[in-house]
PDB file of N, CA and C in Angstrom:
ATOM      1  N   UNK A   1     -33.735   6.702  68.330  1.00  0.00           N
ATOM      2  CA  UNK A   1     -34.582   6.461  67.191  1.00  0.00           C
ATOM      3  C   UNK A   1     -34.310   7.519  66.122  1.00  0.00           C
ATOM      4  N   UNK A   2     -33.913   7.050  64.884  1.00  0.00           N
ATOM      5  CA  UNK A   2     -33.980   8.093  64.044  1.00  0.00           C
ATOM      6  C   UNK A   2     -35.248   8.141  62.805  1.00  0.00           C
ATOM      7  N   UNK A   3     -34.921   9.576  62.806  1.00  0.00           N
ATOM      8  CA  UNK A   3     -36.390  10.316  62.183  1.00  0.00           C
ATOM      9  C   UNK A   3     -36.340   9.907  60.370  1.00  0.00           C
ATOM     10  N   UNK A   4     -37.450   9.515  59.955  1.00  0.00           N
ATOM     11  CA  UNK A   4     -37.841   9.697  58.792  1.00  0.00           C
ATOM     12  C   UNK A   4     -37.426  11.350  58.186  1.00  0.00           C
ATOM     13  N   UNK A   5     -36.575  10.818  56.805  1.00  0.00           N
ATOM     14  CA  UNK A   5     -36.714  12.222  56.182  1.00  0.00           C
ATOM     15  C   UNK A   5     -37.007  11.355  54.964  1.00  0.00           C
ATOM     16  N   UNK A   6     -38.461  12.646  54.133  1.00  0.00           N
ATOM     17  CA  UNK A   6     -39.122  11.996  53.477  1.00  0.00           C
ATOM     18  C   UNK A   6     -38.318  12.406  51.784  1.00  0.00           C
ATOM     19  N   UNK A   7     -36.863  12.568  52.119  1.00  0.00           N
ATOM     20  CA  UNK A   7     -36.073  13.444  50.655  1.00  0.00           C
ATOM     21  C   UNK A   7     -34.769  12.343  50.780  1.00  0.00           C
ATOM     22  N   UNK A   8     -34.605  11.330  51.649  1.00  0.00           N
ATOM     23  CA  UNK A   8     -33.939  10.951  51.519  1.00  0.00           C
ATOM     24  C   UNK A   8     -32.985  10.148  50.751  1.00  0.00           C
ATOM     25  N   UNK A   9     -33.973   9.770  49.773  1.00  0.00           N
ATOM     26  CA  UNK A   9     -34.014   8.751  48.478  1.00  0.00           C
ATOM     27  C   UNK A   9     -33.046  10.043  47.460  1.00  0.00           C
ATOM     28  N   UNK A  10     -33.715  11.022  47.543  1.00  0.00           N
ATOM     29  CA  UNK A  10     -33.109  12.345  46.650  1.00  0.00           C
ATOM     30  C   UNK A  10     -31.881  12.242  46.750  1.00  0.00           C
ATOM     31  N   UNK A  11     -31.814  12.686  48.277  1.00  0.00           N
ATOM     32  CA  UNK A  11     -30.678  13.576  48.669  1.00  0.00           C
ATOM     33  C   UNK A  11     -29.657  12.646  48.248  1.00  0.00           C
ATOM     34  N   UNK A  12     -29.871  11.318  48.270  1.00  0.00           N
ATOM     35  CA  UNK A  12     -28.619  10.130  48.343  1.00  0.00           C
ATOM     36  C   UNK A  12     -28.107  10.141  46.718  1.00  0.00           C
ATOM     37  N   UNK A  13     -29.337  10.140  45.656  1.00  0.00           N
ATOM     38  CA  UNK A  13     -29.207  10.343  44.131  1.00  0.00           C
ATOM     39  C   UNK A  13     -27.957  11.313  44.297  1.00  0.00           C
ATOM     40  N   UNK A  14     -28.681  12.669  44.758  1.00  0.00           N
ATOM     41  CA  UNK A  14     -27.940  13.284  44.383  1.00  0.00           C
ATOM     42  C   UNK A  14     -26.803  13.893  44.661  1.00  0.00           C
ATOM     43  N   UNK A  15     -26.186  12.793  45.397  1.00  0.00           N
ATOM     44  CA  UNK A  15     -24.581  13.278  45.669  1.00  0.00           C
ATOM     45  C   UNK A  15     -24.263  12.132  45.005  1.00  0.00           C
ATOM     46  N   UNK A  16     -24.619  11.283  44.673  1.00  0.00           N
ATOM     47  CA  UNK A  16     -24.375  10.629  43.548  1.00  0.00           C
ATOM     48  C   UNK A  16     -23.590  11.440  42.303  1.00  0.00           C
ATOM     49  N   UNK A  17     -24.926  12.278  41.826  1.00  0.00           N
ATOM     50  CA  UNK A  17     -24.498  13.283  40.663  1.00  0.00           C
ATOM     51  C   UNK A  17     -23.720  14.488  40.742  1.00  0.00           C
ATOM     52  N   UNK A  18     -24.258  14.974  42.051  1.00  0.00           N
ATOM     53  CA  UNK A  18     -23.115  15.830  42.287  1.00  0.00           C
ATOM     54  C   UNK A  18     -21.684  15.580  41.436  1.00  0.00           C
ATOM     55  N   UNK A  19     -21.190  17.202  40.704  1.00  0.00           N
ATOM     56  CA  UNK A  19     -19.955  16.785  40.130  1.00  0.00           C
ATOM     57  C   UNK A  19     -18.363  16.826  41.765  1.00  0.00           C
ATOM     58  N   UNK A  20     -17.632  16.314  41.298  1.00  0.00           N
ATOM     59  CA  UNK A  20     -16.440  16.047  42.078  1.00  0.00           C
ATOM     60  C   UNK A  20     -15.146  17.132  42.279  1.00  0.00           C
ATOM     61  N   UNK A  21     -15.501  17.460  43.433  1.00  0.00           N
ATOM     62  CA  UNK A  21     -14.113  19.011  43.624  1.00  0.00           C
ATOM     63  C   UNK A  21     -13.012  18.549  43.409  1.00  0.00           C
ATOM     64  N   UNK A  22     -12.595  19.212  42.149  1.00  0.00           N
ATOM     65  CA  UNK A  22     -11.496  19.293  42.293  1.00  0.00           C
ATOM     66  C   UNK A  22     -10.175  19.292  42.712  1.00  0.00           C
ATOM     67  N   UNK A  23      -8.864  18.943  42.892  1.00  0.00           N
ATOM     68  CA  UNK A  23      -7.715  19.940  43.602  1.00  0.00           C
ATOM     69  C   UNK A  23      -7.187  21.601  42.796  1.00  0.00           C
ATOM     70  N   UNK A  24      -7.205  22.394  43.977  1.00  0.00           N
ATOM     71  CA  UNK A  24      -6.579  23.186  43.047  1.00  0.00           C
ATOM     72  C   UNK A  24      -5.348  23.655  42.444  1.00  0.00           C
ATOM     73  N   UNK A  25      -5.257  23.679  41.031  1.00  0.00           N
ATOM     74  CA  UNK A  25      -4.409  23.658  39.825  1.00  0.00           C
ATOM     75  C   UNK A  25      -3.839  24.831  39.664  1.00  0.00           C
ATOM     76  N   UNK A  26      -2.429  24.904  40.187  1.00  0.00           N
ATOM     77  CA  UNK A  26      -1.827  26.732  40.196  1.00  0.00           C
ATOM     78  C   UNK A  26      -2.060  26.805  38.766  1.00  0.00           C
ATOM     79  N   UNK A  27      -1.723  28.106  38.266  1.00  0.00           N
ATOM     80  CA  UNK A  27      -1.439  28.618  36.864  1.00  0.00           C
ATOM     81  C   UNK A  27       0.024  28.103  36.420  1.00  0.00           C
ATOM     82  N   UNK A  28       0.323  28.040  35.287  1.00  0.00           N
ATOM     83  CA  UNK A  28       1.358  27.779  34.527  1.00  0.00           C
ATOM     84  C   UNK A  28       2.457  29.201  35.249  1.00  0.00           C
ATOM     85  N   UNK A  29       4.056  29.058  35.197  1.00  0.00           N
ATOM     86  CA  UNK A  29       4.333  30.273  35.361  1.00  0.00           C
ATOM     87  C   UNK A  29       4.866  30.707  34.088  1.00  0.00           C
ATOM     88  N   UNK A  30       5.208  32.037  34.203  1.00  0.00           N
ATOM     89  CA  UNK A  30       5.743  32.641  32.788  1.00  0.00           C
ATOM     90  C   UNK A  30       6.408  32.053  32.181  1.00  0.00           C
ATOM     91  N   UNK A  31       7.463  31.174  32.406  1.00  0.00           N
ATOM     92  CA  UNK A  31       8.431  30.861  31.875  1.00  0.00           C
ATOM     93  C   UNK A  31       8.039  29.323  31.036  1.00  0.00           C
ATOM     94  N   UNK A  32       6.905  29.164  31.648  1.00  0.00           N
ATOM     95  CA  UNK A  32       6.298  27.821  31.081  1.00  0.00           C
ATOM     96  C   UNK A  32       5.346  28.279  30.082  1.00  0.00           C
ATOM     97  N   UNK A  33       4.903  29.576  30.116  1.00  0.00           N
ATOM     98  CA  UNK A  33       3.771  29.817  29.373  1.00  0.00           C
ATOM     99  C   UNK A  33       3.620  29.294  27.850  1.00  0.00           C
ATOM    100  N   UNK A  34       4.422  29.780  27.219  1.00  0.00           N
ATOM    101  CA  UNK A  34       4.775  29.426  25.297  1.00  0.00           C
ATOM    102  C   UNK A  34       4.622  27.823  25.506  1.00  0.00           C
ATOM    103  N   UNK A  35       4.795  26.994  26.080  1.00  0.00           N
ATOM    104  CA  UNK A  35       4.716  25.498  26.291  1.00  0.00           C
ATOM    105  C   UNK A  35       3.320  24.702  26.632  1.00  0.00           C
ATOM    106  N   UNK A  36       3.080  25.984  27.308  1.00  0.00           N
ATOM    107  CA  UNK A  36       1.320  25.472  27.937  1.00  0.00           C
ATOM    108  C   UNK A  36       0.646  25.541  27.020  1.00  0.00           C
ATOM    109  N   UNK A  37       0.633  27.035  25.821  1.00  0.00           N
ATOM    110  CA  UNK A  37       0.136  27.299  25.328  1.00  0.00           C
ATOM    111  C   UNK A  37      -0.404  26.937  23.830  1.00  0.00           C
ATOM    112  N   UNK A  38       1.435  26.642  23.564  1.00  0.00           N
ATOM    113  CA  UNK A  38       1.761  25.551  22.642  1.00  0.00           C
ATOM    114  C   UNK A  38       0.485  24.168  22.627  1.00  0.00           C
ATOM    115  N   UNK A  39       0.640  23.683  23.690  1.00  0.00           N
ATOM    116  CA  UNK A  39       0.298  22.105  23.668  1.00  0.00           C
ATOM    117  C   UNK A  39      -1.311  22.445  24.093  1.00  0.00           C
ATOM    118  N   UNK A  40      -1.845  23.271  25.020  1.00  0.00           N
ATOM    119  CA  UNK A  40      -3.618  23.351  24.972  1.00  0.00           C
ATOM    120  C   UNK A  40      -3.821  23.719  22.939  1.00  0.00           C
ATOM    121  N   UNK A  41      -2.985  24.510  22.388  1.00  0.00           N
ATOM    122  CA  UNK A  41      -3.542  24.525  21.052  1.00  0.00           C
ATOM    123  C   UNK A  41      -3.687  23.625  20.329  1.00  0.00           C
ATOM    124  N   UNK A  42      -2.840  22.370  20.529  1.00  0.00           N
ATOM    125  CA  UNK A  42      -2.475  21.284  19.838  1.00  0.00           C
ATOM    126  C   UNK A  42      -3.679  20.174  20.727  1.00  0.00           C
ATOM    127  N   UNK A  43      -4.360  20.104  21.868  1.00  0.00           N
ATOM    128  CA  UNK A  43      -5.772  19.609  22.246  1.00  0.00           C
ATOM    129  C   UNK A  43      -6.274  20.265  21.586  1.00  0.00           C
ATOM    130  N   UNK A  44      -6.905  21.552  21.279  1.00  0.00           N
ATOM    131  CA  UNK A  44      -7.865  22.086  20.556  1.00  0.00           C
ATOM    132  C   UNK A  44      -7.414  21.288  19.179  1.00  0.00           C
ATOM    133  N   UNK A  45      -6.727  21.732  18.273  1.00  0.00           N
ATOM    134  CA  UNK A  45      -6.342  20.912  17.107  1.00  0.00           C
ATOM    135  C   UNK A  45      -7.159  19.528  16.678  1.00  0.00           C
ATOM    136  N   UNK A  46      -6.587  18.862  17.693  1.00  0.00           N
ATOM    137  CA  UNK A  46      -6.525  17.704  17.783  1.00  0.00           C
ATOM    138  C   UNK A  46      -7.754  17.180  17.808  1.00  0.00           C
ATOM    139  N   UNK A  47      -8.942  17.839  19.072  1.00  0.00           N
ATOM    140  CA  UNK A  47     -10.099  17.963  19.169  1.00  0.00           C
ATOM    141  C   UNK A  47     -11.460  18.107  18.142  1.00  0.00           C
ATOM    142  N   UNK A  48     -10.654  19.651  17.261  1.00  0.00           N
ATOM    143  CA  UNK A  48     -10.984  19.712  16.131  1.00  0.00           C
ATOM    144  C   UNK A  48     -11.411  19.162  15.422  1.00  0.00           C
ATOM    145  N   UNK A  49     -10.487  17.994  15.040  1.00  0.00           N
ATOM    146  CA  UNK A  49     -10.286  16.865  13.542  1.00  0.00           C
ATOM    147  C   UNK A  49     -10.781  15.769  14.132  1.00  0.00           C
ATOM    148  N   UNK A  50     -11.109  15.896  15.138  1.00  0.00           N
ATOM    149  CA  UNK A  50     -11.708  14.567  15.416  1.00  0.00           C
ATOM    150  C   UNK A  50     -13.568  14.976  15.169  1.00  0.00           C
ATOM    151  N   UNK A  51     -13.953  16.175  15.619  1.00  0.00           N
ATOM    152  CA  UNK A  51     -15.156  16.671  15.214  1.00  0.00           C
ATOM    153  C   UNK A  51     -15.470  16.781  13.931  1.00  0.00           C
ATOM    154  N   UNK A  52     -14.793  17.595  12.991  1.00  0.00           N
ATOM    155  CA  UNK A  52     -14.488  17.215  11.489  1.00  0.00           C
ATOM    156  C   UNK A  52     -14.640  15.918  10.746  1.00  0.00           C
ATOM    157  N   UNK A  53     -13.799  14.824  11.261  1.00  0.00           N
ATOM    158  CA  UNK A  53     -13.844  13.951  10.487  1.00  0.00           C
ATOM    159  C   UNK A  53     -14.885  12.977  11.349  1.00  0.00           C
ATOM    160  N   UNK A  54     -15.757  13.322  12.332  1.00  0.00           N
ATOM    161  CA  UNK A  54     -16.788  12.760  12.292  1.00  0.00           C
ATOM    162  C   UNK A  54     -18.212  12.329  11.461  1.00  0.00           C
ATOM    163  N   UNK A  55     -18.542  11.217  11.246  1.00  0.00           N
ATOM    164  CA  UNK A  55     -19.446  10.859  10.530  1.00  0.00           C
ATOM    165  C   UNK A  55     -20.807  10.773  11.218  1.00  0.00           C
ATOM    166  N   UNK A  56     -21.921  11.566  10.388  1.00  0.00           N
ATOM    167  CA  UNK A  56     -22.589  11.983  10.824  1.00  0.00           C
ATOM    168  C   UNK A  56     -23.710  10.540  10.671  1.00  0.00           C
ATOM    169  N   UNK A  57     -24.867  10.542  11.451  1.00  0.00           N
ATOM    170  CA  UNK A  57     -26.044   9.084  11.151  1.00  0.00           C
ATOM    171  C   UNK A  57     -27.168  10.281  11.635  1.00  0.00           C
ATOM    172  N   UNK A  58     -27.860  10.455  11.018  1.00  0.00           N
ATOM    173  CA  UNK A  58     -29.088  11.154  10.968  1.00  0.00           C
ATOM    174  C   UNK A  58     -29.923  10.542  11.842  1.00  0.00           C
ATOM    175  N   UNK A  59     -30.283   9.613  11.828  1.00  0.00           N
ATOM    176  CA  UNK A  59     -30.674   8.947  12.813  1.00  0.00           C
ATOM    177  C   UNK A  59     -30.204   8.428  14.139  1.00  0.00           C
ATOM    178  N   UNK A  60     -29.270   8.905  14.399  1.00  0.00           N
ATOM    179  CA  UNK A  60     -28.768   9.226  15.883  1.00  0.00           C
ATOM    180  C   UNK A  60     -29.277  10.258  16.529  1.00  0.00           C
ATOM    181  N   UNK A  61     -29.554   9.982  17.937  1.00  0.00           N
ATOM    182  CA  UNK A  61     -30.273  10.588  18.846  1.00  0.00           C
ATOM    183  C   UNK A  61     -29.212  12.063  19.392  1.00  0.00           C
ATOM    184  N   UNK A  62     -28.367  12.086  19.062  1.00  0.00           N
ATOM    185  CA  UNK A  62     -27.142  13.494  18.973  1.00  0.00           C
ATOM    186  C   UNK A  62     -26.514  13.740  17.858  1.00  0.00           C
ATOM    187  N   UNK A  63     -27.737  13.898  16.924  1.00  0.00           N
ATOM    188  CA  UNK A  63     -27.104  14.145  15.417  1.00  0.00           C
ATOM    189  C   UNK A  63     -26.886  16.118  15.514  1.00  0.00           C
ATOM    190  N   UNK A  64     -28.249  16.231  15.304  1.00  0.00           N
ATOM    191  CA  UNK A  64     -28.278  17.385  15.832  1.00  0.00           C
ATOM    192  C   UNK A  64     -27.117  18.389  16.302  1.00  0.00           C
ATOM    193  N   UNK A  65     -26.815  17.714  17.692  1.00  0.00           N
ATOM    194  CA  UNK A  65     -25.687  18.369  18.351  1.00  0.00           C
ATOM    195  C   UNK A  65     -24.127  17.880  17.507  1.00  0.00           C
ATOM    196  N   UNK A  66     -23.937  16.990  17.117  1.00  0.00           N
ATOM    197  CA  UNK A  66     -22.907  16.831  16.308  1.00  0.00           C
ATOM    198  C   UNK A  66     -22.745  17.864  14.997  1.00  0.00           C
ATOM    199  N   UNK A  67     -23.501  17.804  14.355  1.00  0.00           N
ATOM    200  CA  UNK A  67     -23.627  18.317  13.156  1.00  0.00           C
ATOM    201  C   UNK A  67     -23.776  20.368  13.929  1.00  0.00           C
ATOM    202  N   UNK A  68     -24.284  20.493  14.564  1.00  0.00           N
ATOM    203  CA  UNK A  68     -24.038  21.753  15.395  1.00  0.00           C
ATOM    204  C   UNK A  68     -22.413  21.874  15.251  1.00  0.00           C
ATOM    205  N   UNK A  69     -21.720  21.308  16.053  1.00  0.00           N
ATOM    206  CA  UNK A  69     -20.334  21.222  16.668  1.00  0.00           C
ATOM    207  C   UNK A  69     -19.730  21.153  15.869  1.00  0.00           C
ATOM    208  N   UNK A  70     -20.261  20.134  14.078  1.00  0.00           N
ATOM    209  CA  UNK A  70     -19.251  19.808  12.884  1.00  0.00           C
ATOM    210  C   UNK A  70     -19.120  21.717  12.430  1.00  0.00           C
ATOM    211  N   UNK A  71     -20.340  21.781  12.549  1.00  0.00           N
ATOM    212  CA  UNK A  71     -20.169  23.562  11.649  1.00  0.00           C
ATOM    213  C   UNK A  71     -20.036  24.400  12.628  1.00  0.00           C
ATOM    214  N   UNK A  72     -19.505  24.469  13.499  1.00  0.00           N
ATOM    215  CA  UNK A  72     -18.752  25.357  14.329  1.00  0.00           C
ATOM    216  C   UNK A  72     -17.939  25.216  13.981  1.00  0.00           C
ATOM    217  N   UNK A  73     -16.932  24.296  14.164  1.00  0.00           N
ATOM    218  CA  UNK A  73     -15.437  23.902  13.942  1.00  0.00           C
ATOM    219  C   UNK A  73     -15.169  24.283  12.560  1.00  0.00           C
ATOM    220  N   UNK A  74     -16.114  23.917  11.586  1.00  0.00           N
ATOM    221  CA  UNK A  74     -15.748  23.906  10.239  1.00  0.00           C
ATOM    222  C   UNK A  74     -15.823  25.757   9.908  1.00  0.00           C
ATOM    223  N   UNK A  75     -16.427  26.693  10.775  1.00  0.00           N
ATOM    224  CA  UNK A  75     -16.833  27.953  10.301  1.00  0.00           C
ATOM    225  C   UNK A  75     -15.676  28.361  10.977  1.00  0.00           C
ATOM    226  N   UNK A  76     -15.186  28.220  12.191  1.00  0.00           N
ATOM    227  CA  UNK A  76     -14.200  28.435  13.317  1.00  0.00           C
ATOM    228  C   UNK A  76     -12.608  28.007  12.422  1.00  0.00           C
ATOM    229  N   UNK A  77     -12.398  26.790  11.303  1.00  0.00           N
ATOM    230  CA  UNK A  77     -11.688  26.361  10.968  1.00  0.00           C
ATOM    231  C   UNK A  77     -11.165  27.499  10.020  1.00  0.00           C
ATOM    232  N   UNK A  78     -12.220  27.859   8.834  1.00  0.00           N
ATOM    233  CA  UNK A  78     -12.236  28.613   7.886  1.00  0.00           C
ATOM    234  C   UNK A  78     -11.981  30.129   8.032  1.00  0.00           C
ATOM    235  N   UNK A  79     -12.380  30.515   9.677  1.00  0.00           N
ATOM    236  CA  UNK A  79     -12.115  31.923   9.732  1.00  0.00           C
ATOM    237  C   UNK A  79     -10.881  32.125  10.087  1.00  0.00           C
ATOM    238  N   UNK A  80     -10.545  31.096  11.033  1.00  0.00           N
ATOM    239  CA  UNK A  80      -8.981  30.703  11.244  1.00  0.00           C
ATOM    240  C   UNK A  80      -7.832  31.299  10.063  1.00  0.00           C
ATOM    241  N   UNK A  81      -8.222  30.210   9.095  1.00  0.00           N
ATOM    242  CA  UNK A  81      -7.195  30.673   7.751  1.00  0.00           C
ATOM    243  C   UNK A  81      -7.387  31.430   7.049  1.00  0.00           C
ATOM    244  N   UNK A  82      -8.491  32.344   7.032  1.00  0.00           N
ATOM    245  CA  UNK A  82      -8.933  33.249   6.471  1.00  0.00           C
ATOM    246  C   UNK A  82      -7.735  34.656   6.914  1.00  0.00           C
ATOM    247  N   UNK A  83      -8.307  34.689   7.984  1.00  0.00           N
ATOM    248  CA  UNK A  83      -7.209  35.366   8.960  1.00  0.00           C
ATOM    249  C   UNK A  83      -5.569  35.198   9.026  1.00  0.00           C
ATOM    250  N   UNK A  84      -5.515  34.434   8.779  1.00  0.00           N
ATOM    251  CA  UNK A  84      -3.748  33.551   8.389  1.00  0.00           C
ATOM    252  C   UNK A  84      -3.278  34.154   6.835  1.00  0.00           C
ATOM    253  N   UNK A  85      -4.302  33.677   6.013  1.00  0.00           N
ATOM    254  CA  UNK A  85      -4.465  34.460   4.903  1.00  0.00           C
ATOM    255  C   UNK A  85      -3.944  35.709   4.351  1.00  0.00           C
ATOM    256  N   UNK A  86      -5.100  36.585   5.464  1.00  0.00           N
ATOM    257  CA  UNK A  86      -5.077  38.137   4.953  1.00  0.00           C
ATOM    258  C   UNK A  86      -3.802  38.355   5.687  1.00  0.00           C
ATOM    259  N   UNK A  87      -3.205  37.966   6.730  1.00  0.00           N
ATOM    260  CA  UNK A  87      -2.044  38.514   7.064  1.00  0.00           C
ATOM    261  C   UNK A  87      -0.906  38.436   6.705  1.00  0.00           C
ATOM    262  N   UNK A  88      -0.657  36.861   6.060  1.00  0.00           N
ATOM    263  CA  UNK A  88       0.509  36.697   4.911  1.00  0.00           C
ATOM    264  C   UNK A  88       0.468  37.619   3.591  1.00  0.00           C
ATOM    265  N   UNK A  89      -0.773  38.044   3.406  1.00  0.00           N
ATOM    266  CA  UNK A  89      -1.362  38.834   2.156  1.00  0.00           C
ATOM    267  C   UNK A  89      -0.595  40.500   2.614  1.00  0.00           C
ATOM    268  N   UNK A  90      -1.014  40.959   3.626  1.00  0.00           N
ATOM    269  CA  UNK A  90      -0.170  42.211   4.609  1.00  0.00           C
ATOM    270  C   UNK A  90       0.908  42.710   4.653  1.00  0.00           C
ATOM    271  N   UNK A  91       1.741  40.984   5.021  1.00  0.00           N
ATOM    272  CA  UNK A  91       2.949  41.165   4.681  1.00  0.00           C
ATOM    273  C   UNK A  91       3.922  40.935   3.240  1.00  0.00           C
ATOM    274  N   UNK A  92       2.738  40.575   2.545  1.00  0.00           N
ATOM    275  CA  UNK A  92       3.667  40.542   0.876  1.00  0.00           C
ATOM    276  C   UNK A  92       3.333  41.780   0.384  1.00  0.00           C
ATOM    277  N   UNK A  93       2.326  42.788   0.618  1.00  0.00           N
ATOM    278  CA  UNK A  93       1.867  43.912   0.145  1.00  0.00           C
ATOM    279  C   UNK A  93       2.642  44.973   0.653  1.00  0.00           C
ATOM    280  N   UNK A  94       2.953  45.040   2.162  1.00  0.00           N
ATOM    281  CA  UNK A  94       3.731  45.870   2.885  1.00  0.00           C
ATOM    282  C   UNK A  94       5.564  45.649   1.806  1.00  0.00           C
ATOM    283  N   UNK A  95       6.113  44.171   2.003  1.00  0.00           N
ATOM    284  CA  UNK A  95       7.077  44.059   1.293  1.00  0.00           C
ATOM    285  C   UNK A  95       7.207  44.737   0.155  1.00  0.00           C
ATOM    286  N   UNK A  96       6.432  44.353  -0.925  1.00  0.00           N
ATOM    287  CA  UNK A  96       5.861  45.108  -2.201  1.00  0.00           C
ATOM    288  C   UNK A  96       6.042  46.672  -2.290  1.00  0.00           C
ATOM    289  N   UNK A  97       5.420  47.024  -0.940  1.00  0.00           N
ATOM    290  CA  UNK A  97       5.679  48.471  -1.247  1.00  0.00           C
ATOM    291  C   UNK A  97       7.275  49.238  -0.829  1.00  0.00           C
ATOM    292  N   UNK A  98       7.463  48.359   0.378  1.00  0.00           N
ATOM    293  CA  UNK A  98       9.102  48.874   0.712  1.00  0.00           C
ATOM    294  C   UNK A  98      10.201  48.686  -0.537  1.00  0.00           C
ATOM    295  N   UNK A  99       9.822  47.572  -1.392  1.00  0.00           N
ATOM    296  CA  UNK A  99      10.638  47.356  -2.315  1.00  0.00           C
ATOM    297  C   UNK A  99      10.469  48.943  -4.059  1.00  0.00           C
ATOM    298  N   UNK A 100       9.347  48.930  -3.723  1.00  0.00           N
ATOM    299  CA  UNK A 100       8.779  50.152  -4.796  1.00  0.00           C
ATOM    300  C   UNK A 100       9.113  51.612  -4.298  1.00  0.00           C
ATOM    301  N   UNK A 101       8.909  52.009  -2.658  1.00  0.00           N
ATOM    302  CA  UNK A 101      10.121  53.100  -2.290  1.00  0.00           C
ATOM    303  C   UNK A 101      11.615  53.047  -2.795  1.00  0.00           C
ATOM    304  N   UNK A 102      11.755  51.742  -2.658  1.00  0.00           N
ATOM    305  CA  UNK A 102      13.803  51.568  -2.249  1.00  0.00           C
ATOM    306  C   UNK A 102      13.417  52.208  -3.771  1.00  0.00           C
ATOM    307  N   UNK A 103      12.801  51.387  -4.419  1.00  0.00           N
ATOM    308  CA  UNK A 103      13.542  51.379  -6.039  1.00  0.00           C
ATOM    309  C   UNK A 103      12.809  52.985  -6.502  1.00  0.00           C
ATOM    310  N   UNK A 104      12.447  53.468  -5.721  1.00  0.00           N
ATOM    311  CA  UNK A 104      11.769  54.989  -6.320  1.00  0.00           C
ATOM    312  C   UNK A 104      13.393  55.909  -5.924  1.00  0.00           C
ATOM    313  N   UNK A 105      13.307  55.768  -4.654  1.00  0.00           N
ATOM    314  CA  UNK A 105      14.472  56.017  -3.944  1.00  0.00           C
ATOM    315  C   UNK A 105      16.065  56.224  -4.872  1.00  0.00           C
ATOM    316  N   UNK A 106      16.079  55.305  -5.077  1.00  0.00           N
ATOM    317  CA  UNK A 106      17.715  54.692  -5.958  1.00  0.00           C
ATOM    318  C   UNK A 106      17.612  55.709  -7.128  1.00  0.00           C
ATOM    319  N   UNK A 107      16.235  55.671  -7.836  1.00  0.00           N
ATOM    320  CA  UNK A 107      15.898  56.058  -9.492  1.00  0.00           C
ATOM    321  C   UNK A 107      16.307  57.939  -8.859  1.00  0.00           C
ATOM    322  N   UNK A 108      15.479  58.187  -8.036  1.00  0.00           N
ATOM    323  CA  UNK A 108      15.914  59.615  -7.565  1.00  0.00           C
ATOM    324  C   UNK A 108      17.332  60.104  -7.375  1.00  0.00           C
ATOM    325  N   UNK A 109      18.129  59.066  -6.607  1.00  0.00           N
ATOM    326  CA  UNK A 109      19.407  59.488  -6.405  1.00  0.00           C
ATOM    327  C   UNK A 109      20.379  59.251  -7.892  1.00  0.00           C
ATOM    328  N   UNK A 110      19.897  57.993  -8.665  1.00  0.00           N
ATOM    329  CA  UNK A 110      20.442  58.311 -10.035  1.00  0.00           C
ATOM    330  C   UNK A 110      20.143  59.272 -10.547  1.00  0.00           C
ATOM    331  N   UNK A 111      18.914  60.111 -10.425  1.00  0.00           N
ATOM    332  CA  UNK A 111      18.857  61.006 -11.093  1.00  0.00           C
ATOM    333  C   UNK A 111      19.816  62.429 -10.785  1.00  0.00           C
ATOM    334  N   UNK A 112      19.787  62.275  -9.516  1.00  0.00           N
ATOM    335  CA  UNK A 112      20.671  63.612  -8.711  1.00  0.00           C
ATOM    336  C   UNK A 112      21.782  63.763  -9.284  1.00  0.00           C
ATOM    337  N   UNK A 113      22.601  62.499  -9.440  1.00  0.00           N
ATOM    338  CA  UNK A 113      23.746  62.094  -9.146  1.00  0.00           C
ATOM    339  C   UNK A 113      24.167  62.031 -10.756  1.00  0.00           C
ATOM    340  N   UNK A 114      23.121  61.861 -11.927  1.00  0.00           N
ATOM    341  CA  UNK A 114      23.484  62.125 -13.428  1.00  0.00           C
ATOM    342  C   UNK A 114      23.285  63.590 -13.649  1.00  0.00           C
TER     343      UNK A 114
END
């Protein structure tokens, strides 16, 4: 005879919901890395613009959370190139100045040298 368990209705739900183990997924190795890394950026990307060019309905019951997620991405987007920005900016300023030594440089040795 088996026994009443009075959770049983639960317990059954909830391996239902229970999420699903995995297998486990070695790491990329080094030599793959620039490739892995490459292409998870290009999901993020991709991910991105799809959040972006989502259209928002106010009256949707996950507006809220959308419009959350639109201005993440969009603040996340902007600091992105911001950053891209100042560093192309770095390297034209750094250039700028190596070019204003050379030519300080040259003007000195013309001068030595007249």
């Amino acid at each position: 005879m088996r026994e009443f368990n009075p959770y049983e209705a639960e317990m059954k739900q909830a391996e239902e919901t229970l999420p699903v183990v995995l297998p486990f997924v070695p790491l990329p190795s080094a030599e793959t890395m620039p490739e892995e890394f490459a292409y998870s950026t290009m999901l993020a990307l991709r991910t991105q613009q799809e959040i972006l060019e989502m259209t928002l309905n106010p009256n949707d019951e996950h507006y809220e959370a959308e419009l959350r997620a639109k201005s993440a991405m969009a603040a996340a987007q902007i600091n992105a190139q911001l950053k891209a920005d100042e560093q192309r900016l770095k390297r034209q300023i750094a250039a700028v100045s190596y070019y204003a030594e050379l030519k300080a440089a040259l003007a000195a040795f013309h001068a030595k040298k007249d």
